[in-house]
C-alpha atoms as a PDB file:
ATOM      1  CA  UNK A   1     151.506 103.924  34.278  1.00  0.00           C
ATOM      2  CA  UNK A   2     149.344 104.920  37.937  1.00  0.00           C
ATOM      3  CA  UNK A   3     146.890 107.999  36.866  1.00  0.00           C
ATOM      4  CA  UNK A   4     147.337 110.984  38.784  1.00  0.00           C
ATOM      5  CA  UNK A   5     145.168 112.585  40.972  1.00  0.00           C
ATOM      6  CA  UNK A   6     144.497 116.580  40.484  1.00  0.00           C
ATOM      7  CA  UNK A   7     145.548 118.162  44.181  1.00  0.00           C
ATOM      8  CA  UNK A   8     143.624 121.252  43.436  1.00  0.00           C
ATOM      9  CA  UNK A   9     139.877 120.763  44.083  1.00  0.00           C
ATOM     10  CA  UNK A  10     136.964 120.878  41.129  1.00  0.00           C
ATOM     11  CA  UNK A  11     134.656 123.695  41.153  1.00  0.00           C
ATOM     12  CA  UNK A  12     131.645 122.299  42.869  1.00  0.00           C
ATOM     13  CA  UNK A  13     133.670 121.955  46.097  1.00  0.00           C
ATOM     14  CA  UNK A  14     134.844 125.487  45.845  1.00  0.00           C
ATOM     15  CA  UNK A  15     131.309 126.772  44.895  1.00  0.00           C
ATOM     16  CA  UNK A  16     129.599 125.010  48.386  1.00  0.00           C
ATOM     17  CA  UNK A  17     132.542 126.550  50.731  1.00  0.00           C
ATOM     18  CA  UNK A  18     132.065 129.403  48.844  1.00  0.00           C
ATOM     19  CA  UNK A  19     128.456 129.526  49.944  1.00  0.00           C
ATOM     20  CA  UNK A  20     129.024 128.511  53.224  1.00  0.00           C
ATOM     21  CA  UNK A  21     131.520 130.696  54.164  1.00  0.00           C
ATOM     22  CA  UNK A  22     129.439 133.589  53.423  1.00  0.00           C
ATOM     23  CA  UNK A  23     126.571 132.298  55.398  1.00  0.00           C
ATOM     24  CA  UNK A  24     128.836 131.896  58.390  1.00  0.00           C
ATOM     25  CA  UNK A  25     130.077 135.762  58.126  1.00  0.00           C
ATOM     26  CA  UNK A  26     126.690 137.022  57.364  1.00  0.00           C
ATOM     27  CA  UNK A  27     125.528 135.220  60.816  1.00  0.00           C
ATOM     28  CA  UNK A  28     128.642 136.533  62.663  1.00  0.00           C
ATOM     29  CA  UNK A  29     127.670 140.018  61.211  1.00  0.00           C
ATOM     30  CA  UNK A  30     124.456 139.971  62.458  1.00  0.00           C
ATOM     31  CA  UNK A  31     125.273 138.611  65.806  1.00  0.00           C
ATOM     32  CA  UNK A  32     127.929 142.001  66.576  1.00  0.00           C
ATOM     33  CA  UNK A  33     125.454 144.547  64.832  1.00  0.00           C
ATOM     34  CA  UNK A  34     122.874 143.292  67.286  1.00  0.00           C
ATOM     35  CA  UNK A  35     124.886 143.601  70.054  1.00  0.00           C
ATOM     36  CA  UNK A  36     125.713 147.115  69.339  1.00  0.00           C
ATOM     37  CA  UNK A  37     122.090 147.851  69.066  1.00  0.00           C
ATOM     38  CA  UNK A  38     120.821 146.849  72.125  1.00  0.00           C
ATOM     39  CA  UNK A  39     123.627 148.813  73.837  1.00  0.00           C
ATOM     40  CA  UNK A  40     123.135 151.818  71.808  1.00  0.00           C
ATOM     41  CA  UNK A  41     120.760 154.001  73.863  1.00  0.00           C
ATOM     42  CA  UNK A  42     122.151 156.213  76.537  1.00  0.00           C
ATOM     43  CA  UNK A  43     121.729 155.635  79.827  1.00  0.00           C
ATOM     44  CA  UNK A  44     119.498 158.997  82.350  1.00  0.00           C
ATOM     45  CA  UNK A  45     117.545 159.615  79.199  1.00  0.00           C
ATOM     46  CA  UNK A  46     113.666 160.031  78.946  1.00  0.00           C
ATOM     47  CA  UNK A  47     111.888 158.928  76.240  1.00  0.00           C
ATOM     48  CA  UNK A  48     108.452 159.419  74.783  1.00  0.00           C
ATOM     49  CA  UNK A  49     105.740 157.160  75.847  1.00  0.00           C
ATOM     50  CA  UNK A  50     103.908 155.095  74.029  1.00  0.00           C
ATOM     51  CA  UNK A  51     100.658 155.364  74.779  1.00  0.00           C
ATOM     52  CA  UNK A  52      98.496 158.290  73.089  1.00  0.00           C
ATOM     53  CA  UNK A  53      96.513 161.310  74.224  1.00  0.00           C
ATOM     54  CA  UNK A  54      92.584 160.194  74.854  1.00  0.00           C
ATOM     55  CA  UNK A  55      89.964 161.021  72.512  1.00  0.00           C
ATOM     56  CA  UNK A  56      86.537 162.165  73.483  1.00  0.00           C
ATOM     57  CA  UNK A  57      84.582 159.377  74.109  1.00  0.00           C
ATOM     58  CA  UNK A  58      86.784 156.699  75.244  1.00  0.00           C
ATOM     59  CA  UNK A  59      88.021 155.577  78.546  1.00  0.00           C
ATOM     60  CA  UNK A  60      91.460 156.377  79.272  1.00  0.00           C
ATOM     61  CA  UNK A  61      93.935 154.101  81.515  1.00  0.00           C
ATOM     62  CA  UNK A  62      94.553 154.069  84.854  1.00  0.00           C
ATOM     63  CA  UNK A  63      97.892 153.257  86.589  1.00  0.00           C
ATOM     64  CA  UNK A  64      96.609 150.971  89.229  1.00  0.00           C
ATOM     65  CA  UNK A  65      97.948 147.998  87.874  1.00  0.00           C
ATOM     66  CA  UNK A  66     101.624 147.475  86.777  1.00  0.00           C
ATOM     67  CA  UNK A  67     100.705 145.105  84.504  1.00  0.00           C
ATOM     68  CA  UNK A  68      97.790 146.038  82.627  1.00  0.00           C
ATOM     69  CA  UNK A  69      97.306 149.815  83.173  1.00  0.00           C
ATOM     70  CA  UNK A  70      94.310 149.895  80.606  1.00  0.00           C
ATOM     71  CA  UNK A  71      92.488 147.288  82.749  1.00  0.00           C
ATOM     72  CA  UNK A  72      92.551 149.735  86.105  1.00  0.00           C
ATOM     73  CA  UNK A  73      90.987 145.933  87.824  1.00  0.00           C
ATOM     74  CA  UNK A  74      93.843 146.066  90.583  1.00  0.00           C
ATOM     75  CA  UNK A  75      95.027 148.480  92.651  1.00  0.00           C
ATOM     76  CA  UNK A  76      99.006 149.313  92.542  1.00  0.00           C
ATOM     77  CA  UNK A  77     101.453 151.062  94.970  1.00  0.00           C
ATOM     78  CA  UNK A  78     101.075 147.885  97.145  1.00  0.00           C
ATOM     79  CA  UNK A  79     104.231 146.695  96.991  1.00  0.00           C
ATOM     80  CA  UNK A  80     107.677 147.869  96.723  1.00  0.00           C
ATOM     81  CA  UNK A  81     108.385 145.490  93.823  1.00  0.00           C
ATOM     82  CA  UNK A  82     106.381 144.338  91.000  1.00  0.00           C
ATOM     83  CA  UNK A  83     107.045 143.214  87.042  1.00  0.00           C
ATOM     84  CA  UNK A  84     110.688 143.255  87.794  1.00  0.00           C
ATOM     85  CA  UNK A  85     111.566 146.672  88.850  1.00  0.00           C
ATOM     86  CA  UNK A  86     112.238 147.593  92.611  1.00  0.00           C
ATOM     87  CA  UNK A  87     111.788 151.139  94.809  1.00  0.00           C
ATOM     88  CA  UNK A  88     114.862 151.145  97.204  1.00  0.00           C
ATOM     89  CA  UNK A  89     114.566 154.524  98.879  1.00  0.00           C
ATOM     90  CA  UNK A  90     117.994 155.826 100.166  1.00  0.00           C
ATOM     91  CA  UNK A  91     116.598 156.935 103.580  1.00  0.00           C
ATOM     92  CA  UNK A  92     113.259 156.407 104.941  1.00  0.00           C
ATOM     93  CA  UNK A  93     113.458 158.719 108.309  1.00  0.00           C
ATOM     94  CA  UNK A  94     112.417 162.153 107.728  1.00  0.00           C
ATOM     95  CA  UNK A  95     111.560 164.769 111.170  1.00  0.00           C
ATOM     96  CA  UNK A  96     107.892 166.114 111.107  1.00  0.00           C
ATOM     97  CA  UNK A  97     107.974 169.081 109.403  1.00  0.00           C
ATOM     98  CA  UNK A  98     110.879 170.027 108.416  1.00  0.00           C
ATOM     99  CA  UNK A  99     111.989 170.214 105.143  1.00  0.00           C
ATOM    100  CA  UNK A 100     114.279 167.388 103.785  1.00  0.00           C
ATOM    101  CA  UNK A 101     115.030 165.208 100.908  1.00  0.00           C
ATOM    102  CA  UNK A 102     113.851 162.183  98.939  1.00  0.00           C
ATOM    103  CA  UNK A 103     116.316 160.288  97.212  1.00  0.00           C
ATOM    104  CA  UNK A 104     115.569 156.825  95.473  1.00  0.00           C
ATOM    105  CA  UNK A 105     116.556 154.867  92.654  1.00  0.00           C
ATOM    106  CA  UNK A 106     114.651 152.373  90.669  1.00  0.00           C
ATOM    107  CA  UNK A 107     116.493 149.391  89.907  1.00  0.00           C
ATOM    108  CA  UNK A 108     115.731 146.265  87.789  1.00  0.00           C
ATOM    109  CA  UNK A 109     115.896 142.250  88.504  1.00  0.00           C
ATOM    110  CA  UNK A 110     119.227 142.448  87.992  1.00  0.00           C
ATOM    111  CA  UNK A 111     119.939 145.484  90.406  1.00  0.00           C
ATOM    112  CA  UNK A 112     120.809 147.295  88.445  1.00  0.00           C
ATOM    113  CA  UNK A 113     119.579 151.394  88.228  1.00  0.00           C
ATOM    114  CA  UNK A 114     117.379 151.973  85.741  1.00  0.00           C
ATOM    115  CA  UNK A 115     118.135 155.010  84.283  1.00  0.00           C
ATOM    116  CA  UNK A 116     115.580 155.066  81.192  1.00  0.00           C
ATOM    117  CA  UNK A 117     111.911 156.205  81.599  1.00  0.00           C
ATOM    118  CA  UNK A 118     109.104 157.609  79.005  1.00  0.00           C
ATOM    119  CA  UNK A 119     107.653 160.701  79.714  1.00  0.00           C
ATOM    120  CA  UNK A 120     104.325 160.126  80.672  1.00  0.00           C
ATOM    121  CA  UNK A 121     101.851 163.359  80.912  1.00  0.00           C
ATOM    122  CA  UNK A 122     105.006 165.865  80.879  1.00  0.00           C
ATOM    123  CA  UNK A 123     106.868 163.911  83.177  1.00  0.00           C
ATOM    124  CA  UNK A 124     108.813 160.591  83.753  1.00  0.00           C
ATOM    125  CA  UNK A 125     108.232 160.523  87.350  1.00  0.00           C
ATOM    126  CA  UNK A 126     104.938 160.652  89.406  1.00  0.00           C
ATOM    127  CA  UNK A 127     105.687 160.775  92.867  1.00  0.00           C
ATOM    128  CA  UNK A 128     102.524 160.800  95.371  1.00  0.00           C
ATOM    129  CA  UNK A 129     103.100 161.022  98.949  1.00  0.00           C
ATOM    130  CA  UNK A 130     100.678 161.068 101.740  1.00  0.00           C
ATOM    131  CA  UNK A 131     100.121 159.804 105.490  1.00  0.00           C
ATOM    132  CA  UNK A 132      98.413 156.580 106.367  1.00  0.00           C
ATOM    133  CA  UNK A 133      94.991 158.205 107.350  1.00  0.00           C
ATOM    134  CA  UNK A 134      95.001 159.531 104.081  1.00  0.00           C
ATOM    135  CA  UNK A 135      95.630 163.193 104.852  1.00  0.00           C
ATOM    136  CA  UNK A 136      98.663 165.625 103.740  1.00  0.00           C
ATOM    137  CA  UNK A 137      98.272 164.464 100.096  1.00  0.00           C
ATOM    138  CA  UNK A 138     101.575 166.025  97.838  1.00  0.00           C
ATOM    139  CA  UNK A 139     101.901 165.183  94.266  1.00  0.00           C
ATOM    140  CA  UNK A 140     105.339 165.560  93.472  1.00  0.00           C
ATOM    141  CA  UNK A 141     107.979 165.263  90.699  1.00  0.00           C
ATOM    142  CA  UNK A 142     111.595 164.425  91.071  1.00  0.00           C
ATOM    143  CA  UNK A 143     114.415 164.691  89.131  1.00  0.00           C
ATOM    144  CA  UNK A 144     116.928 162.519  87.954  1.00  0.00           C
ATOM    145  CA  UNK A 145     120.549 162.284  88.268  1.00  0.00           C
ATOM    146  CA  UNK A 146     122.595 160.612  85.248  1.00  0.00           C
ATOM    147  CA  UNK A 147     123.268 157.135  87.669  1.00  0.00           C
ATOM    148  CA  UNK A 148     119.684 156.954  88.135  1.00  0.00           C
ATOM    149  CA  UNK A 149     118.982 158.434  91.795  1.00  0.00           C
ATOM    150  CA  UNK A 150     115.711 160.471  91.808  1.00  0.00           C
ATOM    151  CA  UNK A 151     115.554 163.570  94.259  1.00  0.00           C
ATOM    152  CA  UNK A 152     113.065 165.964  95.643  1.00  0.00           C
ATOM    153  CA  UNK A 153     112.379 168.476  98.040  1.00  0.00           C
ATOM    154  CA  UNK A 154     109.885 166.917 100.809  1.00  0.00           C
ATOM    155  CA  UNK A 155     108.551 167.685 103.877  1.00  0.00           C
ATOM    156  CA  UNK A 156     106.045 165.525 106.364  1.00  0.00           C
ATOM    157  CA  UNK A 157     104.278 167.721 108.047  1.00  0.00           C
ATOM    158  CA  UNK A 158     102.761 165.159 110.342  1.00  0.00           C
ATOM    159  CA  UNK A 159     104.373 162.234 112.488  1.00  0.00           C
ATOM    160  CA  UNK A 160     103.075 159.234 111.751  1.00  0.00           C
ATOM    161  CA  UNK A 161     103.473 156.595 108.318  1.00  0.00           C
ATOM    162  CA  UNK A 162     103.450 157.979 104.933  1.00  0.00           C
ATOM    163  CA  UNK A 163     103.248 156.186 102.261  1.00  0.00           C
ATOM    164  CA  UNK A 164     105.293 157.425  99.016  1.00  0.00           C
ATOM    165  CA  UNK A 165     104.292 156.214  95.209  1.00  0.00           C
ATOM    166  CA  UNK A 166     106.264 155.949  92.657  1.00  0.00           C
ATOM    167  CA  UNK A 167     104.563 156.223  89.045  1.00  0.00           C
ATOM    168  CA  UNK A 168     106.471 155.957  85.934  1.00  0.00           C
ATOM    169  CA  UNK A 169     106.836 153.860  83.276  1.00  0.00           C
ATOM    170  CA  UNK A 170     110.513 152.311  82.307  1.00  0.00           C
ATOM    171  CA  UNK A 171     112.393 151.810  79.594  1.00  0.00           C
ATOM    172  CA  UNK A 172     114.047 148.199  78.504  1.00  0.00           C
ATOM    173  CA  UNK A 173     116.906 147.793  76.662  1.00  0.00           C
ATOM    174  CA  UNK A 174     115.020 146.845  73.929  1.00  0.00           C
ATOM    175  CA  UNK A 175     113.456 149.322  73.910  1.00  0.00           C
ATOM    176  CA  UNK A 176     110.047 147.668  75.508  1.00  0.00           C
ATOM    177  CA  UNK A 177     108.074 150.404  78.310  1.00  0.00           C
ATOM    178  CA  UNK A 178     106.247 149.114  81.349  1.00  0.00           C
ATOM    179  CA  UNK A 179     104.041 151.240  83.050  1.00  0.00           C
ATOM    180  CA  UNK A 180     104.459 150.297  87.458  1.00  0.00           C
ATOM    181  CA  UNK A 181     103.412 151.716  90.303  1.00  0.00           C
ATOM    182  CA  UNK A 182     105.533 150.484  93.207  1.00  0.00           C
ATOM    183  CA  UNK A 183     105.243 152.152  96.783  1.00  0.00           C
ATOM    184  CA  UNK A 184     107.019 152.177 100.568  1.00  0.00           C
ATOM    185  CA  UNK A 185     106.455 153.828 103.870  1.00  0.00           C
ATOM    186  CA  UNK A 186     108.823 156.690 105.080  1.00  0.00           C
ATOM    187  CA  UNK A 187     108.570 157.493 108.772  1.00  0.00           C
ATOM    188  CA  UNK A 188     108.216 160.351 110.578  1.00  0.00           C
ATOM    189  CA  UNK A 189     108.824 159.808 114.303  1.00  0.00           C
ATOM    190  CA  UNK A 190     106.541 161.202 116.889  1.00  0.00           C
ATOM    191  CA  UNK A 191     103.434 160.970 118.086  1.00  0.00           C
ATOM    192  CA  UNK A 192     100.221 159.915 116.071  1.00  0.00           C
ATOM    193  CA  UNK A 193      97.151 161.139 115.700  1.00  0.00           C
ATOM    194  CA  UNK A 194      95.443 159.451 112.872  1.00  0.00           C
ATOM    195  CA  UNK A 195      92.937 161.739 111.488  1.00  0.00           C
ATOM    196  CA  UNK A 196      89.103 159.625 110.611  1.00  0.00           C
ATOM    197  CA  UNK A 197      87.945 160.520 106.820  1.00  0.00           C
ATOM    198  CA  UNK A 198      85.650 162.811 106.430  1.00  0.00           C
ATOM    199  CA  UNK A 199      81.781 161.486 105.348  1.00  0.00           C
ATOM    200  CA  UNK A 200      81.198 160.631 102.144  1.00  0.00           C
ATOM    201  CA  UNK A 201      80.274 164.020  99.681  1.00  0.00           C
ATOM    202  CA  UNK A 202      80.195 164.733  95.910  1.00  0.00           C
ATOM    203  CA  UNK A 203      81.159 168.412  96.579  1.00  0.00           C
ATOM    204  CA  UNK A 204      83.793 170.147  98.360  1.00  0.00           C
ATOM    205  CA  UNK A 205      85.339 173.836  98.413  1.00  0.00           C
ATOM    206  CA  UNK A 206      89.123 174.639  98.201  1.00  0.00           C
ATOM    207  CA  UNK A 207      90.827 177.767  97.848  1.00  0.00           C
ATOM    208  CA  UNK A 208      87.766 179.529  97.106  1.00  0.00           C
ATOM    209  CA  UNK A 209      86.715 177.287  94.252  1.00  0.00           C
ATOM    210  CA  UNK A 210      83.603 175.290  94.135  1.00  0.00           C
ATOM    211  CA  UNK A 211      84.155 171.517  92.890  1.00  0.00           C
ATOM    212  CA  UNK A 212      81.448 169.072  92.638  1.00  0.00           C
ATOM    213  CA  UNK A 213      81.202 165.581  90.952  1.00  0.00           C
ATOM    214  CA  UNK A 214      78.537 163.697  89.376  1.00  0.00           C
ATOM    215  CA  UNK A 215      78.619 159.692  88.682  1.00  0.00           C
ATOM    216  CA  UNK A 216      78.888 156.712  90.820  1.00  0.00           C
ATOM    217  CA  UNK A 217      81.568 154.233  91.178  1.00  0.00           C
ATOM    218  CA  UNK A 218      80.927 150.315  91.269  1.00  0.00           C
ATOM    219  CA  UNK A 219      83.814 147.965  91.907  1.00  0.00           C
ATOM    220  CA  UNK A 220      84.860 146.132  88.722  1.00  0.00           C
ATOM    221  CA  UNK A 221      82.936 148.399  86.654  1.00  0.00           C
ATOM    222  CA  UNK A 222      84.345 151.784  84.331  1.00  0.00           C
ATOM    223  CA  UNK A 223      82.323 154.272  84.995  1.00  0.00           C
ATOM    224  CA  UNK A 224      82.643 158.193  84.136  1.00  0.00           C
ATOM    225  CA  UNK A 225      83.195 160.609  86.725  1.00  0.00           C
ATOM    226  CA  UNK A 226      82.362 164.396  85.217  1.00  0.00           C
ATOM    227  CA  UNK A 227      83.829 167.158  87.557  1.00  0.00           C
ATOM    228  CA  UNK A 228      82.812 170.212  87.474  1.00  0.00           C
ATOM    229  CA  UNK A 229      84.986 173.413  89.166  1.00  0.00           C
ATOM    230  CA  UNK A 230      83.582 176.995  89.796  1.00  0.00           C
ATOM    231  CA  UNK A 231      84.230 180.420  91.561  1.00  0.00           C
ATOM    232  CA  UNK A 232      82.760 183.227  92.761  1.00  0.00           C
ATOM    233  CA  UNK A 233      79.195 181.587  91.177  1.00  0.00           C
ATOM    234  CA  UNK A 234      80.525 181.106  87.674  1.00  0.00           C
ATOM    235  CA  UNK A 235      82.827 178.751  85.919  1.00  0.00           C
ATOM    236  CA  UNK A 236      86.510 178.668  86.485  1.00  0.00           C
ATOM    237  CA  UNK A 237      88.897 179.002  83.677  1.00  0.00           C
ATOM    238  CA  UNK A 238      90.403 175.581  83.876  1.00  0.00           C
ATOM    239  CA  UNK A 239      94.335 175.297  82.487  1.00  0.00           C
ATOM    240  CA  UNK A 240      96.131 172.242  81.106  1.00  0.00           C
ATOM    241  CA  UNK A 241      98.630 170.588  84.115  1.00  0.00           C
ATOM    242  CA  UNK A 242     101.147 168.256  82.994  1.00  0.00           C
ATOM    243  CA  UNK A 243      98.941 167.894  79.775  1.00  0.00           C
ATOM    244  CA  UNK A 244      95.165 167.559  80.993  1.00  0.00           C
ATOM    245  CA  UNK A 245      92.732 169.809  82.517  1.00  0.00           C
ATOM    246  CA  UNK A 246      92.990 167.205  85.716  1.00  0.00           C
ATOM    247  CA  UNK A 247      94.726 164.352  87.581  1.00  0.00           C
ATOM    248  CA  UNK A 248      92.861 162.144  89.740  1.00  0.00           C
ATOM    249  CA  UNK A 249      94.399 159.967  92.611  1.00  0.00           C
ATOM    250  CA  UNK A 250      92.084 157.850  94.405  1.00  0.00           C
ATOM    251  CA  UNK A 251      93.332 155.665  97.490  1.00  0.00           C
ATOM    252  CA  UNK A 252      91.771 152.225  99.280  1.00  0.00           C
ATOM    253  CA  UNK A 253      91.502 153.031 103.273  1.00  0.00           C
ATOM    254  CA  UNK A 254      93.134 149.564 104.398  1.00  0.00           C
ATOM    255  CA  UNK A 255      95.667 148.760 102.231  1.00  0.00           C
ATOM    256  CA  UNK A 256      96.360 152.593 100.376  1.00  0.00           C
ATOM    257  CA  UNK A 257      95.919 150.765  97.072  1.00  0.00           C
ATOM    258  CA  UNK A 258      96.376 153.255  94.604  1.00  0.00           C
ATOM    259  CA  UNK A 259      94.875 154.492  90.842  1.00  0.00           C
ATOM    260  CA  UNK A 260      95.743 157.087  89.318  1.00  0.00           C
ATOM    261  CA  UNK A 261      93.517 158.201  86.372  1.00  0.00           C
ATOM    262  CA  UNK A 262      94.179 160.561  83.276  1.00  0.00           C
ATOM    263  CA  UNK A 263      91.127 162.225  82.051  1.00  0.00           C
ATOM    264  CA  UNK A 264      89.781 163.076  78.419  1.00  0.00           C
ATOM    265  CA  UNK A 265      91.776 165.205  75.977  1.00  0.00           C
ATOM    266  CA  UNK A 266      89.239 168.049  76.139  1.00  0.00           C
ATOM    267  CA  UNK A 267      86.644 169.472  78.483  1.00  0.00           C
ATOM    268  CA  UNK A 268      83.138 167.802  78.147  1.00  0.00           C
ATOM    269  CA  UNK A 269      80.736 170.817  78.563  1.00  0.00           C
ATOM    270  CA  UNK A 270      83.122 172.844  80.893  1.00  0.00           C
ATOM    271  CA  UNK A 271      83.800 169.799  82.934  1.00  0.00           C
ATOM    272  CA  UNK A 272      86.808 167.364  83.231  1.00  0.00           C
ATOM    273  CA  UNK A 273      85.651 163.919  82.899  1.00  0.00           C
ATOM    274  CA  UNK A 274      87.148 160.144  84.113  1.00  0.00           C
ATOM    275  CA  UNK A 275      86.816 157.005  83.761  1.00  0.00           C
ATOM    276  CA  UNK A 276      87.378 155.097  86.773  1.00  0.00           C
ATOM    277  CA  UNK A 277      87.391 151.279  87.825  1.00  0.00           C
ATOM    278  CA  UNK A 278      87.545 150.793  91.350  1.00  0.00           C
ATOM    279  CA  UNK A 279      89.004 147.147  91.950  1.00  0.00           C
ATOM    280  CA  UNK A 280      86.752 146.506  95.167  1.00  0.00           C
ATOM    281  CA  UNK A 281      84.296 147.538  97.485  1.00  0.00           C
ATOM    282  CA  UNK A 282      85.388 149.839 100.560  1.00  0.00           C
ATOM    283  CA  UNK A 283      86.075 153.478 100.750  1.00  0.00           C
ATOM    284  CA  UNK A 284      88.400 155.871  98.771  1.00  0.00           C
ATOM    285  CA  UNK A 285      89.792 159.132  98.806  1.00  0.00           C
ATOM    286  CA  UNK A 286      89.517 160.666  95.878  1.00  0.00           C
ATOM    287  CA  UNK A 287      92.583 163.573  95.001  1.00  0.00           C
ATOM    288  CA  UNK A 288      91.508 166.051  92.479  1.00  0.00           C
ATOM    289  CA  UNK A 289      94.154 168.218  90.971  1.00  0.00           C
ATOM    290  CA  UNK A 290      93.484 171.379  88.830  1.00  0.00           C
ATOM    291  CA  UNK A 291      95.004 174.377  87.592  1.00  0.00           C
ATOM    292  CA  UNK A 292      93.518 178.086  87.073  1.00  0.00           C
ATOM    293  CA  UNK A 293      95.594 180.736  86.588  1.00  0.00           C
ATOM    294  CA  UNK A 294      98.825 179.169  86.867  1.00  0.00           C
ATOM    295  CA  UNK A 295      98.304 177.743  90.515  1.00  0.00           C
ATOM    296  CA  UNK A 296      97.296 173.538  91.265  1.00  0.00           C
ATOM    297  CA  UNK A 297      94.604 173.093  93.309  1.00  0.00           C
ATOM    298  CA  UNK A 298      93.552 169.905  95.185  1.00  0.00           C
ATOM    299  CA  UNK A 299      89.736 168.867  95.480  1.00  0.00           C
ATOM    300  CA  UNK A 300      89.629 165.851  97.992  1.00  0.00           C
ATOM    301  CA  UNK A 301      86.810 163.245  98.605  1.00  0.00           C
ATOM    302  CA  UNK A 302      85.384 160.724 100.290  1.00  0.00           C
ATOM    303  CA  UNK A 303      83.951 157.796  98.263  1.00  0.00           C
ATOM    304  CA  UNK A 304      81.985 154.422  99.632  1.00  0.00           C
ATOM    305  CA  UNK A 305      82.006 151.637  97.031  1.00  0.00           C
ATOM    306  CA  UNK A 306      79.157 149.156  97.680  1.00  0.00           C
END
């Protein structure tokens, strides 16, 4: 008599499908969970930044660079796109002096609007406008509509070329921030009168106030900058703007690179002090801003870098 063969398998067979069953739905778990992760932060948000408020004693970052902002050993803002992200400005003709609009978007490689930025020193947009002589300086803050388009109020005062900055640092879908400056020219048609800088000084008055640097600047180096503000003969009472006590902006004549540098947490002796790395020799023009009783104030300079 033929011996029969069982149909219904022995447990070691059921045991390994067993086994690898599960390990195929715990990988096709994974896989969807992931997906709904990456897609799970709202678009037109803000988000806290990542980097830290300085201590006393150490050198803060610059934003020159969009790639290394610690390293402040390039100048930004030279070119409208850079690590991946892209200023397209919506209109680029504005009438000297009257009052118009900005609008822009930020978008990434793949076009797309980017809609997620940290807030960095109160805000998630920097905006820095100011003619190609380096004169009608405006430090300016947009807002942001929910598809990504940035607007705000702006007047050139001037014809000529201006040259707008846009500082911020976005927001991946991973969740990744990367701190860019990118920049473009706007246009105001008319005729120019470039304006040349003034000579080099480590004082200046504005507004009544008294404002006065001491240090000195070498391209490649960090050096500290300590500024020092006063009225009337005595100290002014210096108030914290978009988190410090001071924002410095200081621009390349040539090519307008720009850095923009974050002082120390807290005032060294009464004074606000930088750290600045100028990426090359030439001249700058330094933008100081400050606040005393409620009102920003801008100290400009002229600096030679041997």
């Amino acid at each position: 008599m033929p011996e029969q063969v069982s149909a219904a398998p022995d447990r070691s067979t059921l045991r390994l499908a067993l086994v690898v069953g599960g390990l195929v739905l715990a990988v096709l778990l994974g896989f969807g969970l992931g997906r709904l992760n990456a897609g799970a932060a709202p678009g037109g948000t803000a988000l806290p930044a990542t980097d830290h408020p300085h201590s006393p004693g150490t050198a803060p970052h610059d934003h020159g660079t969009a790639t290394d902002q610690g390293a402040g050993s390039e100048a930004g803002g030279l070119a409208v796109s850079s690590a991946g992200y892209t200023l397209v400005p919506l209109a680029t003709d504005f009438p000297a002096g009257r009052p118009g609009q900005l609008r822009f978007q930020v978008r990434d490689a793949q076009r797309r609007p980017v809609a997620r930025f940290a807030v960095v020193h109160d805000k998630p947009m920097h905006l820095v406008v100011v003619r190609r002589d380096l004169t009608g300086y405006q430090h300016l803050h947009p807002t942001m509509a929910a598809d990504g388009t940035w607007t705000v109020p702006l007047t050139l005062p001037q014809p000529g070329v201006w040259r707008a900055y846009a500082d911020f640092t976005a927001v991946s879908d991973d969740g990744g921030q990367t701190a860019v400056t990118l920049g473009t020219d706007l246009v105001s048609p008319g005729g120019y009168q470039p304006r040349p800088l003034p000579a080099p000084a480590t004082s200046t008055t504005v507004d009544g106030f008294t404002v006065a640097y001491e240090g000195t600047p070498q391209a490649g180096a960090t050096v500290p900058l300590t500024f020092r503000i006063g009225a009337d003969g005595g100290g002014a009472t210096l108030e914290r703007y978009l988190g410090s006590y001071g924002h410095l902006v200081a621009l390349r004549e040539g090519d307008l690179g720009y850095l923009h540098v974050h002082p120390e947490a807290e005032l060294v002796g009464g004074a606000v002090k930088f750290w600045l790395t100028t990426p090359g020799p030439g001249r700058y023009r330094l933008y100081l801003d400050f606040q005393v009783a409620g009102q920003v104030h801008t100290a400009e300079f002229t600096l030679t870098v041997p």
